[in-house]
Protein backbone atom coordinates (compact mmCIF):
# COMPACT_ATOMS: atom_id res chain seq x y z
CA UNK A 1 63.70 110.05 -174.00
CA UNK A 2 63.41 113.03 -171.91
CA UNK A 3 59.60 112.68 -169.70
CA UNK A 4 59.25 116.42 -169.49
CA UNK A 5 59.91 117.23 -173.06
CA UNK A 6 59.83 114.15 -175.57
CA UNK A 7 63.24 115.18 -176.65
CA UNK A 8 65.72 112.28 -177.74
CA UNK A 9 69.44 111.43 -178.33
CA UNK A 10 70.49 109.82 -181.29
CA UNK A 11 74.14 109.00 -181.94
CA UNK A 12 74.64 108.43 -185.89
CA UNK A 13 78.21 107.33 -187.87
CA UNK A 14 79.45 110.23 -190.04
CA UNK A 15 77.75 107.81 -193.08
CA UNK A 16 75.77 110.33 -195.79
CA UNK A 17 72.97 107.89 -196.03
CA UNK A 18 71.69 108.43 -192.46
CA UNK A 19 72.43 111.71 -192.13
CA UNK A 20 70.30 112.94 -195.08
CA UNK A 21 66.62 113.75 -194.62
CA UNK A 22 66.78 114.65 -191.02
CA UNK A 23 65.76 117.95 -189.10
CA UNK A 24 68.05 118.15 -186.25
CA UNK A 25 67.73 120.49 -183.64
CA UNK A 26 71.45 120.58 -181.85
CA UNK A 27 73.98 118.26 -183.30
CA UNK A 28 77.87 118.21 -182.17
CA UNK A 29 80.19 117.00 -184.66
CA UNK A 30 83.43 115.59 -183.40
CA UNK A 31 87.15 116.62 -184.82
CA UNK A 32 85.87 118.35 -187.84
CA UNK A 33 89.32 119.65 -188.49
CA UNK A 34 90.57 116.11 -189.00
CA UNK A 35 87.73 115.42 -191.45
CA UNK A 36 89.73 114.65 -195.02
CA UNK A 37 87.95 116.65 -198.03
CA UNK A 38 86.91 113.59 -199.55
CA UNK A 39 83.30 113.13 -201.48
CA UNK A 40 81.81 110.76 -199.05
CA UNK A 41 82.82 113.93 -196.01
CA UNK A 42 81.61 116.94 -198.28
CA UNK A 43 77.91 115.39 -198.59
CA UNK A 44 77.87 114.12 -194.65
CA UNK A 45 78.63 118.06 -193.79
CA UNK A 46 76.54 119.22 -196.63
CA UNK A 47 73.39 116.98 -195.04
CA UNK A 48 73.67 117.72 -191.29
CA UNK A 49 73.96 121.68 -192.38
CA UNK A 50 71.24 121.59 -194.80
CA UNK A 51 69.26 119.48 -192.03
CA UNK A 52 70.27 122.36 -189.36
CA UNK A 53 68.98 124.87 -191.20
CA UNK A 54 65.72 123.53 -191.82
CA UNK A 55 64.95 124.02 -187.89
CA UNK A 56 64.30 127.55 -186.31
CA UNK A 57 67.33 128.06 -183.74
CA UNK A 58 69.12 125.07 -183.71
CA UNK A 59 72.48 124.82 -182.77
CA UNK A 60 75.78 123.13 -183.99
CA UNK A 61 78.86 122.00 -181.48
CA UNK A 62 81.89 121.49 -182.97
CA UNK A 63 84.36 120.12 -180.88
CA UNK A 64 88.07 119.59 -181.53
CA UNK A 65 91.28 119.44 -180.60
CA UNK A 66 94.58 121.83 -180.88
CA UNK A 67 96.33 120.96 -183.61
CA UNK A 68 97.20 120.95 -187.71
CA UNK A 69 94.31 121.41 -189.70
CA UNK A 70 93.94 118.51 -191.45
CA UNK A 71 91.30 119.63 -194.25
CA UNK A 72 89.77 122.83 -196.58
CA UNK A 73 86.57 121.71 -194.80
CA UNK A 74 87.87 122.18 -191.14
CA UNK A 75 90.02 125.97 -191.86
CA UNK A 76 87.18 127.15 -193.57
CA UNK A 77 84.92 126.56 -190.80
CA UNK A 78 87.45 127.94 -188.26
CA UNK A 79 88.11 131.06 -189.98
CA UNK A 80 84.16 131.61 -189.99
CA UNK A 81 83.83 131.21 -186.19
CA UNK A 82 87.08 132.91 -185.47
CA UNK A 83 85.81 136.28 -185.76
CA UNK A 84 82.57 135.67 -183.22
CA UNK A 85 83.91 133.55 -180.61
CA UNK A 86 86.60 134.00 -178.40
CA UNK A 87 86.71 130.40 -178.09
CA UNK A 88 88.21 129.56 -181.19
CA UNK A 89 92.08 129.55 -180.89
């Protein structure tokens, strides 16, 4: 826990069941693009977004690594960063 703000870390398993409920202010999600489409995927995504939005000016890192896209999930999200970052390749 931080002392001067109260602020803490928690590290949680891409698992739908913890992910649901919470209120996350930054959250960084780790090879999206290799993410499969599958059910069990769709509803962790669909949780941690619905979570981020629930929280005035949080933030989302995505981090990832050059390569083939491996789901719908991961090129969708690409092509909606591509056109406000330079970062995305």
């Amino acid at each position: 826990m931080a002392e001067r703000t109260g602020a803490t870390l928690t590290i949680l398993p891409a698992d739908s069941a913890s992910i649901w409920g919470l209120r996350p202010y930054f959250s960084v999600v780790d090879e999206l693009t290799q993410w499969h489409a599958t059910p069990r995927t769709l509803r962790v995504w669909e949780g941690l977004t619905t979570g981020l939005a629930k929280v005035h000016g949080s933030r989302l890192c995505v981090l990832g690594t050059a390569g083939t896209l491996a789901s719908d999930q991961g090129r969708q999200f690409q092509d909606f960063c591509r056109p406000a970052s330079p970062f995305v390749a």
